[in-house]
PDB file of N, CA and C in Angstrom:
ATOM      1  N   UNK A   1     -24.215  50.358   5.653  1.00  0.00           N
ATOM      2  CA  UNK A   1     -24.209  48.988   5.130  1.00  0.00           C
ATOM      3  C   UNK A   1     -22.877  48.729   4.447  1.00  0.00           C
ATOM      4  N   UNK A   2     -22.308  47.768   4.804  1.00  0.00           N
ATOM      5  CA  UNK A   2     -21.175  47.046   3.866  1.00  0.00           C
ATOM      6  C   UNK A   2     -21.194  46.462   2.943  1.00  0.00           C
ATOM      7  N   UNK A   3     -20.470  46.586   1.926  1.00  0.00           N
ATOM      8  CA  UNK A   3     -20.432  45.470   0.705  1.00  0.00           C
ATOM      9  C   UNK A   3     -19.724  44.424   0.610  1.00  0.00           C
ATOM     10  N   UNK A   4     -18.900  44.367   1.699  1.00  0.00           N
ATOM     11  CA  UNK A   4     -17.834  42.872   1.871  1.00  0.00           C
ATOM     12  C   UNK A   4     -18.349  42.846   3.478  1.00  0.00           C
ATOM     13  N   UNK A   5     -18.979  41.031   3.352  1.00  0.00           N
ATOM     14  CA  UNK A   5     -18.804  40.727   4.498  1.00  0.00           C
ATOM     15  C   UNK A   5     -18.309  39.051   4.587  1.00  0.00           C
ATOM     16  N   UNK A   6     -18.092  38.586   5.912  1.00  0.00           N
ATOM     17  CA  UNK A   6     -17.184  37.792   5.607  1.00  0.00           C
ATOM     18  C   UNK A   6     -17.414  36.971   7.139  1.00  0.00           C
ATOM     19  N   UNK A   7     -17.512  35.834   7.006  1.00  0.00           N
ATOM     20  CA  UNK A   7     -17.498  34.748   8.121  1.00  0.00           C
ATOM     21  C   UNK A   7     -15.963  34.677   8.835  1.00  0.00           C
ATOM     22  N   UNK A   8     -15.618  34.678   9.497  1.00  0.00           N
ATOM     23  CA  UNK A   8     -13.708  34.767   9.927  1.00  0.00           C
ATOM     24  C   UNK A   8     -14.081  33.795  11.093  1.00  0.00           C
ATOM     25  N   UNK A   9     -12.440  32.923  10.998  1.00  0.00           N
ATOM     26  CA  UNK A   9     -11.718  32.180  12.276  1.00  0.00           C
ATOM     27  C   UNK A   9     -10.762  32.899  12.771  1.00  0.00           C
ATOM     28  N   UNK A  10     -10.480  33.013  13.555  1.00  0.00           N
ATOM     29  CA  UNK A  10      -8.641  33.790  13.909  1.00  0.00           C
ATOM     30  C   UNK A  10      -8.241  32.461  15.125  1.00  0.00           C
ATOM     31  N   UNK A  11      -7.504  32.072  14.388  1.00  0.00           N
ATOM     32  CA  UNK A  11      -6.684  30.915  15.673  1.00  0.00           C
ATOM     33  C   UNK A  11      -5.207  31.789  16.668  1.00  0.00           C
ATOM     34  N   UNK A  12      -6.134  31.536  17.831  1.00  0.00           N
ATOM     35  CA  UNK A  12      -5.328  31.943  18.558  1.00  0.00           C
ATOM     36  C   UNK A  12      -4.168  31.269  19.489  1.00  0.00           C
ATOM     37  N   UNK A  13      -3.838  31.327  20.848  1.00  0.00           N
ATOM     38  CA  UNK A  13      -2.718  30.115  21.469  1.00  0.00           C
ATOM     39  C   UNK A  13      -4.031  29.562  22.400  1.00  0.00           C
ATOM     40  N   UNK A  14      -5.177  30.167  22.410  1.00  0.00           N
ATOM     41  CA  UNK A  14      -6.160  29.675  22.975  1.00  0.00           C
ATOM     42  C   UNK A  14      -7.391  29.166  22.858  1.00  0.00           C
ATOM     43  N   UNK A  15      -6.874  28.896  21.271  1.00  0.00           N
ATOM     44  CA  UNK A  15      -8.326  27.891  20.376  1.00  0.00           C
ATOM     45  C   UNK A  15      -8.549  28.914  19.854  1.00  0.00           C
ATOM     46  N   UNK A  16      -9.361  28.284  18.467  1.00  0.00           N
ATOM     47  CA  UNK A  16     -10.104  29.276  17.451  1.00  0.00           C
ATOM     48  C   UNK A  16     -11.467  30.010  18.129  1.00  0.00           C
ATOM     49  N   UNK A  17     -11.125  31.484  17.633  1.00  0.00           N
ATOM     50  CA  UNK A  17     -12.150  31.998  18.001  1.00  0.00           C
ATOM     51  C   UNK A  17     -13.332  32.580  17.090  1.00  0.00           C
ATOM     52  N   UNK A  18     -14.358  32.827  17.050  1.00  0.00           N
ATOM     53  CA  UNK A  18     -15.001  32.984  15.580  1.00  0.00           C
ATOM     54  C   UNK A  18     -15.578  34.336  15.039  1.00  0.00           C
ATOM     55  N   UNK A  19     -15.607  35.251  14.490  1.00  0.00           N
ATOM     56  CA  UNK A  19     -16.075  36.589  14.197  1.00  0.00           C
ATOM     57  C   UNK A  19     -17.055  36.849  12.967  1.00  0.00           C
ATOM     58  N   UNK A  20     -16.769  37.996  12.243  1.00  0.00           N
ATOM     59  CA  UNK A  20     -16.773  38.870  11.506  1.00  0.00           C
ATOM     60  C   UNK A  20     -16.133  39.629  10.966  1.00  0.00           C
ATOM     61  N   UNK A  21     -15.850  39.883   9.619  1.00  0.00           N
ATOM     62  CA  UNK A  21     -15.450  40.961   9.391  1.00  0.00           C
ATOM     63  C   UNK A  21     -16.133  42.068   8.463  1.00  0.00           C
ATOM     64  N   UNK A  22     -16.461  43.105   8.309  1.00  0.00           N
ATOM     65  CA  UNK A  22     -17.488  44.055   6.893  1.00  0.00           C
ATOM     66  C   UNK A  22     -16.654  45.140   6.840  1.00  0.00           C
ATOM     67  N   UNK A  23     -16.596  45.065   5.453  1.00  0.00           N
ATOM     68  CA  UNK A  23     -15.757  46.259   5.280  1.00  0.00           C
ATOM     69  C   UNK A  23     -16.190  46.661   3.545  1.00  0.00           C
ATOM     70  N   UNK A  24     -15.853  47.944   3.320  1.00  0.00           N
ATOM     71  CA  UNK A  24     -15.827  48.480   1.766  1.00  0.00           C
ATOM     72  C   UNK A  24     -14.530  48.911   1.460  1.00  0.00           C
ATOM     73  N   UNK A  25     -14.833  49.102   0.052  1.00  0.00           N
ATOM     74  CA  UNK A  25     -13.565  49.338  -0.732  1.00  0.00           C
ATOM     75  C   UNK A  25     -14.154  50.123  -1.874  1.00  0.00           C
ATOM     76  N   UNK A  26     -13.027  50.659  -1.475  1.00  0.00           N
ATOM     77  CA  UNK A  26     -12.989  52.463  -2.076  1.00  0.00           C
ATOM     78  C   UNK A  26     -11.616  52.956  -2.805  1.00  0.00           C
ATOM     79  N   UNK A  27     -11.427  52.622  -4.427  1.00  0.00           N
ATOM     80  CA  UNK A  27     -10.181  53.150  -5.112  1.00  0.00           C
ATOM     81  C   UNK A  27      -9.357  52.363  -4.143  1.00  0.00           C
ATOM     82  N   UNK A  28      -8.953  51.414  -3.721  1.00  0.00           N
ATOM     83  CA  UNK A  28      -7.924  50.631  -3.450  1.00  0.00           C
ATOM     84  C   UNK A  28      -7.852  50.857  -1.612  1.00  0.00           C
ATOM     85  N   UNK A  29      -8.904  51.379  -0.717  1.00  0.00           N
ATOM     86  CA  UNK A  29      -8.817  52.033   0.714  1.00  0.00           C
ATOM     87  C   UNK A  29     -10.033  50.703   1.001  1.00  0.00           C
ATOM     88  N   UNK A  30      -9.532  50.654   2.285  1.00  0.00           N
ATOM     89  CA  UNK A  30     -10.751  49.591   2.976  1.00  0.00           C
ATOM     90  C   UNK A  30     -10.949  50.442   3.931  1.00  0.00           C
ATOM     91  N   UNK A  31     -12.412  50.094   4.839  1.00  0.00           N
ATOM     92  CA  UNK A  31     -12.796  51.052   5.648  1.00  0.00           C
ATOM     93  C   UNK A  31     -13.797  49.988   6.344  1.00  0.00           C
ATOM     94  N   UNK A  32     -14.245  48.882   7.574  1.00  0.00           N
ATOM     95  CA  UNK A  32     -14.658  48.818   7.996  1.00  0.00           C
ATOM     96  C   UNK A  32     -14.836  48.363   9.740  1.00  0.00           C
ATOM     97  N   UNK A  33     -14.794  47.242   9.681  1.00  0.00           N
ATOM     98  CA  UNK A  33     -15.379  46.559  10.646  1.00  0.00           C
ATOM     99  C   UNK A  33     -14.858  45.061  11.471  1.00  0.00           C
ATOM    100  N   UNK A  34     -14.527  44.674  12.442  1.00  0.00           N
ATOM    101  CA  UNK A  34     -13.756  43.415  12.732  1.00  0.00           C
ATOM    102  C   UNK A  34     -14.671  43.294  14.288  1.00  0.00           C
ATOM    103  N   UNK A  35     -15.821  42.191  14.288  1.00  0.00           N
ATOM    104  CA  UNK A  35     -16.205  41.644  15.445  1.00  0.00           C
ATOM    105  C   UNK A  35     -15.604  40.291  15.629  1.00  0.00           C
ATOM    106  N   UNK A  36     -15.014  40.206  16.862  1.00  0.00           N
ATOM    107  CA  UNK A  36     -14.425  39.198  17.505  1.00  0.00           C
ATOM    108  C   UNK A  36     -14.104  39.411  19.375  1.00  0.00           C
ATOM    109  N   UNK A  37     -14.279  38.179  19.525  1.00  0.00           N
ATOM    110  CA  UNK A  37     -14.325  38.457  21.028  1.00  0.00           C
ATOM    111  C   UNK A  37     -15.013  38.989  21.956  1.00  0.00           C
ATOM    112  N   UNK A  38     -16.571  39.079  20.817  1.00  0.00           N
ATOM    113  CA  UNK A  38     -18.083  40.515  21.468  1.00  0.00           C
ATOM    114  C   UNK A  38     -17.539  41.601  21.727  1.00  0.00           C
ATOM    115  N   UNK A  39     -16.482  41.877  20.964  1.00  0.00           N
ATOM    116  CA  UNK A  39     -16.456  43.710  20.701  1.00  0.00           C
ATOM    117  C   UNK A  39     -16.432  43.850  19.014  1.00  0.00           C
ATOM    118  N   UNK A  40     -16.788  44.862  18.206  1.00  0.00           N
ATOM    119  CA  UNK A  40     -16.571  45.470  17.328  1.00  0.00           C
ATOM    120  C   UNK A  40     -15.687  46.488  16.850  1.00  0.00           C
ATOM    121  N   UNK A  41     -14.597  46.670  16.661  1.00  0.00           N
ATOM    122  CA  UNK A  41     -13.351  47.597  16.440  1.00  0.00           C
ATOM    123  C   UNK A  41     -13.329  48.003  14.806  1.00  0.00           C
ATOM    124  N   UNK A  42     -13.257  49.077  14.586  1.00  0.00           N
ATOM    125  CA  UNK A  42     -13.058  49.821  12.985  1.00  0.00           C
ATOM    126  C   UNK A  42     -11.403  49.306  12.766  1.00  0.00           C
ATOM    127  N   UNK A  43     -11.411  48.911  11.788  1.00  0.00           N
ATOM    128  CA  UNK A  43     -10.141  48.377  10.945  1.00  0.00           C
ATOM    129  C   UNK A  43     -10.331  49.543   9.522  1.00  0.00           C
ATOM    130  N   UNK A  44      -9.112  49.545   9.000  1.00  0.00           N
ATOM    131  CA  UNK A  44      -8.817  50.445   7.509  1.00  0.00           C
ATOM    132  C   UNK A  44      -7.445  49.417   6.895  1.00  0.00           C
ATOM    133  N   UNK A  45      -7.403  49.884   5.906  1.00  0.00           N
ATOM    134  CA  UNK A  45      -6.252  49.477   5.232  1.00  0.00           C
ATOM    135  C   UNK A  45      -6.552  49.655   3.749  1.00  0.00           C
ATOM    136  N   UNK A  46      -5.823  49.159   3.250  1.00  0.00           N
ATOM    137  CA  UNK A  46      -5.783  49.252   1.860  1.00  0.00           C
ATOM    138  C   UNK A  46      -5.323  47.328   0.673  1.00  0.00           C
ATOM    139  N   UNK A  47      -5.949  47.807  -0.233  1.00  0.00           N
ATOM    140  CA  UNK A  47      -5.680  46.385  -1.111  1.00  0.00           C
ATOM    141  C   UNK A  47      -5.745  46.699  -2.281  1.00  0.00           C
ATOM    142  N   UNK A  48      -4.771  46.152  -3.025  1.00  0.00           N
ATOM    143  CA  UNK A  48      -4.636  46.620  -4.453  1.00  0.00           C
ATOM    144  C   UNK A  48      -5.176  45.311  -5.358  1.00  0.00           C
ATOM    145  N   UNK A  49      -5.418  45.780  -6.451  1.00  0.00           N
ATOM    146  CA  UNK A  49      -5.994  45.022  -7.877  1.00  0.00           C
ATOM    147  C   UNK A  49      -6.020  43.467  -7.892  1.00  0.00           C
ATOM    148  N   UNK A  50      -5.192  42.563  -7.204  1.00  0.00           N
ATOM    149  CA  UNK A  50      -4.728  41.314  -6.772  1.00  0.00           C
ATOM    150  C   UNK A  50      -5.145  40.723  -5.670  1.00  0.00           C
ATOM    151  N   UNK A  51      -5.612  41.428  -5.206  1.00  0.00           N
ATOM    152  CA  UNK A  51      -6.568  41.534  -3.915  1.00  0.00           C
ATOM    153  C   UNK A  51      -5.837  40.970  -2.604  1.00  0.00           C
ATOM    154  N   UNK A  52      -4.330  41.600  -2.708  1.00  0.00           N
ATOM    155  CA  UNK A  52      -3.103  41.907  -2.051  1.00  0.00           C
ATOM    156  C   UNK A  52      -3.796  42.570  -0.543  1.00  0.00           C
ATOM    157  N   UNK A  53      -3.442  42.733   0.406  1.00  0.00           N
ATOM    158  CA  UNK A  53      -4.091  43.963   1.264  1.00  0.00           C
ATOM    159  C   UNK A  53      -3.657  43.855   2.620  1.00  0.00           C
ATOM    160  N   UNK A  54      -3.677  44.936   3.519  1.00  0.00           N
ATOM    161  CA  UNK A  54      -3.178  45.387   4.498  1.00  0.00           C
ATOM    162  C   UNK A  54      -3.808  45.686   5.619  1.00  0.00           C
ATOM    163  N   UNK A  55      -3.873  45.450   6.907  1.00  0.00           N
ATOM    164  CA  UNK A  55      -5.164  45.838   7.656  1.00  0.00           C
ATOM    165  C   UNK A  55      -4.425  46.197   8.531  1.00  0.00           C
ATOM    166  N   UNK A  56      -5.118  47.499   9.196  1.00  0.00           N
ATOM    167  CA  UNK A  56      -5.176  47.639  10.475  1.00  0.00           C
ATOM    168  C   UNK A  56      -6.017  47.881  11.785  1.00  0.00           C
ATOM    169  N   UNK A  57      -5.703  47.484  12.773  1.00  0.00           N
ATOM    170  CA  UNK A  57      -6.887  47.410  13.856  1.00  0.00           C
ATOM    171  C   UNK A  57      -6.589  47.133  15.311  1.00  0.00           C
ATOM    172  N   UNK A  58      -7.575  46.973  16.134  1.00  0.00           N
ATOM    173  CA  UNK A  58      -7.633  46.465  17.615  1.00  0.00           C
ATOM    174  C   UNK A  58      -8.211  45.120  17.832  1.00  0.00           C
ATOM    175  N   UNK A  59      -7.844  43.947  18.354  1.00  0.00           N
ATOM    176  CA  UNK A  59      -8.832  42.932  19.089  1.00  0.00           C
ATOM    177  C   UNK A  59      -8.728  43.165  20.344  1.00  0.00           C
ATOM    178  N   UNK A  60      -9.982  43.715  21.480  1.00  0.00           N
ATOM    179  CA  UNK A  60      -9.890  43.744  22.216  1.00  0.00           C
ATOM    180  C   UNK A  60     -10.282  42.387  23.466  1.00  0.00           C
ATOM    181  N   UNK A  61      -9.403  41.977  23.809  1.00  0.00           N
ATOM    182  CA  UNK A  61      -9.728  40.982  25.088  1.00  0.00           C
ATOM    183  C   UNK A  61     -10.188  41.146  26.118  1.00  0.00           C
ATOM    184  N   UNK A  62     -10.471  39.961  27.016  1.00  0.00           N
ATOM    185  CA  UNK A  62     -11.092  40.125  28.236  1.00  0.00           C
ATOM    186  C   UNK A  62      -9.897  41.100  29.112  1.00  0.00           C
ATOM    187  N   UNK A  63      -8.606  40.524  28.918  1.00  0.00           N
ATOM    188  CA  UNK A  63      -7.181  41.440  30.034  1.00  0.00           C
ATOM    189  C   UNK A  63      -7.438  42.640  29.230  1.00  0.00           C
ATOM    190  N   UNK A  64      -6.978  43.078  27.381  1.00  0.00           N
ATOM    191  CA  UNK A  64      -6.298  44.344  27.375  1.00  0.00           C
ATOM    192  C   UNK A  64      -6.924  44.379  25.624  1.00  0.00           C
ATOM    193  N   UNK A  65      -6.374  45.397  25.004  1.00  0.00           N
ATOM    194  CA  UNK A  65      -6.367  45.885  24.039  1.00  0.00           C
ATOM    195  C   UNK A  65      -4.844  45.039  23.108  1.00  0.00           C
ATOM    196  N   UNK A  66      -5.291  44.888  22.079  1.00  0.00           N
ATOM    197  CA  UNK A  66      -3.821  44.344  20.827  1.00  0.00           C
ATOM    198  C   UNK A  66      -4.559  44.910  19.511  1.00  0.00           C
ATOM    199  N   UNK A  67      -2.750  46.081  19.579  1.00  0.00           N
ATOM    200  CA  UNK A  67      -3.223  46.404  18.377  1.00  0.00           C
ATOM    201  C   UNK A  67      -1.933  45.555  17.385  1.00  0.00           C
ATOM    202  N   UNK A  68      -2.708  45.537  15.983  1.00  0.00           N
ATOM    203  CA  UNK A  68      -2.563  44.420  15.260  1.00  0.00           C
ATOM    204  C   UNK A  68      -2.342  45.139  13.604  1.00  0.00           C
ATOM    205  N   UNK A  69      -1.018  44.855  12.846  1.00  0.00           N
ATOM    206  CA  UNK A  69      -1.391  45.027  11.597  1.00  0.00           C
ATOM    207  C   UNK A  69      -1.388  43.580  10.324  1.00  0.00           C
ATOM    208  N   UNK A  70      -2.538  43.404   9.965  1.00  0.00           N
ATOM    209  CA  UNK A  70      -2.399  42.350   9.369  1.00  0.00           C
ATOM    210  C   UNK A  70      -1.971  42.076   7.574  1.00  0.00           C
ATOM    211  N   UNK A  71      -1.707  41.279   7.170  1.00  0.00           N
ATOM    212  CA  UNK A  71      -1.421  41.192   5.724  1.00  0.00           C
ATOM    213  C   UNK A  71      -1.697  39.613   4.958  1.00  0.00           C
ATOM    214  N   UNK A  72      -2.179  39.367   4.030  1.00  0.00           N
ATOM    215  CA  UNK A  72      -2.968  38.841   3.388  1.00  0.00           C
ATOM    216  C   UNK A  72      -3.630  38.860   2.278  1.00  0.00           C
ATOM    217  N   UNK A  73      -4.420  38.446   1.444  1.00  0.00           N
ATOM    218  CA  UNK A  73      -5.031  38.007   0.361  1.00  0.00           C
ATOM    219  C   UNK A  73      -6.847  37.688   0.258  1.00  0.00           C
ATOM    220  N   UNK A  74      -7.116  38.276  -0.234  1.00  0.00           N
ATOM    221  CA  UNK A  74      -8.738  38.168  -0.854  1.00  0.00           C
ATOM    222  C   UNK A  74      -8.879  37.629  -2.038  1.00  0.00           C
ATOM    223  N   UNK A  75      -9.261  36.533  -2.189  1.00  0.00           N
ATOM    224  CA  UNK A  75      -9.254  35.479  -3.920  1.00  0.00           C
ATOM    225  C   UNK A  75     -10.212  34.660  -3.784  1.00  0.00           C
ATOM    226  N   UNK A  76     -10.437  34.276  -4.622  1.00  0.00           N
ATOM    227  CA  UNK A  76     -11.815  33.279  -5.302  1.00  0.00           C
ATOM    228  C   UNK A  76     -12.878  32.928  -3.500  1.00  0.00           C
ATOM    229  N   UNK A  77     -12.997  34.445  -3.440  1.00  0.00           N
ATOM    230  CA  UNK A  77     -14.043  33.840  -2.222  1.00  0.00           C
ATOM    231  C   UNK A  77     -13.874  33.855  -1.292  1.00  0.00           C
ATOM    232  N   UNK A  78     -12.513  33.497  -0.504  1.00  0.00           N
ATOM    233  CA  UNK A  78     -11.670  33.426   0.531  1.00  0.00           C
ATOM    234  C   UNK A  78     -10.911  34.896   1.244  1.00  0.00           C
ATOM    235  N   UNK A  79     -10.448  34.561   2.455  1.00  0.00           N
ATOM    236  CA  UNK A  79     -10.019  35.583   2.814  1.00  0.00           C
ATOM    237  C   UNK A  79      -8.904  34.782   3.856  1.00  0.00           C
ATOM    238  N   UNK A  80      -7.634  35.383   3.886  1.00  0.00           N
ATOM    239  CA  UNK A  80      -6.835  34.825   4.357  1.00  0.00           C
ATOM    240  C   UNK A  80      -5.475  35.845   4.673  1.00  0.00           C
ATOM    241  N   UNK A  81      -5.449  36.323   6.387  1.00  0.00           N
ATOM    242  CA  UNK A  81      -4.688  36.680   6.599  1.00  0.00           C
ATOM    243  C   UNK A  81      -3.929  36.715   7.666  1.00  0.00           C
ATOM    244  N   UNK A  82      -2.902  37.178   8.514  1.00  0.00           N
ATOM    245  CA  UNK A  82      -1.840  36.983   9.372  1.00  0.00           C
ATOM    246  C   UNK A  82      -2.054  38.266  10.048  1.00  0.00           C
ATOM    247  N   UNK A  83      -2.284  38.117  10.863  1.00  0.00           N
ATOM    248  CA  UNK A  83      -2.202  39.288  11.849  1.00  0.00           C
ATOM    249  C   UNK A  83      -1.046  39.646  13.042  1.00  0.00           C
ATOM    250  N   UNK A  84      -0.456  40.351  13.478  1.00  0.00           N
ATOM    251  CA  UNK A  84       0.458  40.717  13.464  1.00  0.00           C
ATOM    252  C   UNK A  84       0.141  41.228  14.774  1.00  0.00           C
ATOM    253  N   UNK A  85       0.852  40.624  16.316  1.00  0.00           N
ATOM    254  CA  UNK A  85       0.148  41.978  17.602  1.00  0.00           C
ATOM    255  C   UNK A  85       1.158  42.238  18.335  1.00  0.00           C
ATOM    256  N   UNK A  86       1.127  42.500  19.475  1.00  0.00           N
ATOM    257  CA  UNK A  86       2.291  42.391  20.347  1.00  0.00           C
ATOM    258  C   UNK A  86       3.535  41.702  20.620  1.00  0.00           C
ATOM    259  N   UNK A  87       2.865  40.309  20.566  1.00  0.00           N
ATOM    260  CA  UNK A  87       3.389  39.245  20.797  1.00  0.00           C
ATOM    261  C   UNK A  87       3.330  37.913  20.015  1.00  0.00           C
ATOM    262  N   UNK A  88       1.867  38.233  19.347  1.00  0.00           N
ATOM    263  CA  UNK A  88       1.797  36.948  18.640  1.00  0.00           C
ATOM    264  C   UNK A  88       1.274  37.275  17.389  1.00  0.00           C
ATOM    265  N   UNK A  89       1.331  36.383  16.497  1.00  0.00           N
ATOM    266  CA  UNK A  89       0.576  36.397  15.223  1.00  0.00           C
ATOM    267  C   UNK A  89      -0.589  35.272  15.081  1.00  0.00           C
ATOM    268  N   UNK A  90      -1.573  35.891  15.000  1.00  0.00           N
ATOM    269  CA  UNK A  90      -2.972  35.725  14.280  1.00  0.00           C
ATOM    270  C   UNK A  90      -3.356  35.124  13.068  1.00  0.00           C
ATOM    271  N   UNK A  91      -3.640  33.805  12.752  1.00  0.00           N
ATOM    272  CA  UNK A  91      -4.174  33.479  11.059  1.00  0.00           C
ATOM    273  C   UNK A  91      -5.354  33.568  11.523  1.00  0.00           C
ATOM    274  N   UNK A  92      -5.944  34.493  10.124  1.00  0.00           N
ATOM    275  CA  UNK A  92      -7.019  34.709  10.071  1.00  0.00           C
ATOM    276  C   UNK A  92      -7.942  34.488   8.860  1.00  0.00           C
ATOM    277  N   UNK A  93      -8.777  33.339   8.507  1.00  0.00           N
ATOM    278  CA  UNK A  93      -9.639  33.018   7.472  1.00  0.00           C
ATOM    279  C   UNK A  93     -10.677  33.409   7.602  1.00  0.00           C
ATOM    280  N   UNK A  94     -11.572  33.397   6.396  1.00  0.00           N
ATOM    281  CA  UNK A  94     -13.026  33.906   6.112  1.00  0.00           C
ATOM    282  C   UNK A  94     -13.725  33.550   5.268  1.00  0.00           C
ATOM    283  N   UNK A  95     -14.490  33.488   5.073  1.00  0.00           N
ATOM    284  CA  UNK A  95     -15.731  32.992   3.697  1.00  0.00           C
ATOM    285  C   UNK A  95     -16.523  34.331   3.823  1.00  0.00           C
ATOM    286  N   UNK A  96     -17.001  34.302   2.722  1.00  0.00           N
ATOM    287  CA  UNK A  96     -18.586  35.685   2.376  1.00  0.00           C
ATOM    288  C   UNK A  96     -19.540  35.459   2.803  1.00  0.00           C
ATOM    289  N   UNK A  97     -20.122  35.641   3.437  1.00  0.00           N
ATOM    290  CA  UNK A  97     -21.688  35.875   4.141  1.00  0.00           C
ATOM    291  C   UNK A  97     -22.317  36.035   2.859  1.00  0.00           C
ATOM    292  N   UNK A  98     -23.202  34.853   2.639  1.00  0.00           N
ATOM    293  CA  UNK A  98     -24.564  35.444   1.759  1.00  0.00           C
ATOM    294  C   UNK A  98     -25.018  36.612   2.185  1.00  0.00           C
ATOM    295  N   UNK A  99     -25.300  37.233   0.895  1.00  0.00           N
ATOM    296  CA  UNK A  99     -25.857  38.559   0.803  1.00  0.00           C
ATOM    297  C   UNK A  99     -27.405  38.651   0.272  1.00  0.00           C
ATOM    298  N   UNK A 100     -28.141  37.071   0.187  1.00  0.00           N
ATOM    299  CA  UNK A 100     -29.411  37.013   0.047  1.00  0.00           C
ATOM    300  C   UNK A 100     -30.612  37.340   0.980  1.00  0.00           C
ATOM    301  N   UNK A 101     -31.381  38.030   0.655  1.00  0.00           N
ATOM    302  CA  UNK A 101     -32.733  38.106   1.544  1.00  0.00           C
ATOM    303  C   UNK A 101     -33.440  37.381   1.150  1.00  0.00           C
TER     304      UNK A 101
END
């Protein structure tokens, strides 16, 4: 189970596409999760006290694999970051998934 989860857009050159992201945080280490595109790929990175942070990962497409390092900000709720691939860069937003049952 995750303790951060998160509604995500990632606009691409081919319209917004819509995901997931879950991940934990551990002493300043992230460790989870990035669904987009109906695959699920493990992302890690790290984010410090400011909620500064660094990701890395795969989105895999229908053609190929992009691997991607992203950078960005976690604040009042939001999630907002730039992803970084081959060729192109990725904005990537999010909101928190209620965590109510």
């Amino acid at each position: 189970m995750y303790d951060n989860m998160y509604n995500i857009l990632m606009q691409t050159p081919v319209g917004i596409k819509y995901g997931t992201l879950f991940f934990n945080i551990d002493t300043g280490t992230i460790v989870g999760e990035l669904n987009i595109l109906n695959h699920r790929e493990p992302i890690k990175g790290t984010i410090d006290e400011f909620g500064y942070c660094h990701l890395t990962g795969q989105i895999i497409t229908l053609m190929k694999r992009i691997d991607f390092q992203a950078t960005g900000r976690m604040h009042n709720g939001t999630l907002n970051l730039s992803a970084k691939g081959e060729r192109n860069i990725f904005e990537i937003t999010g909101v928190p998934i209620s965590q109510k049952q």
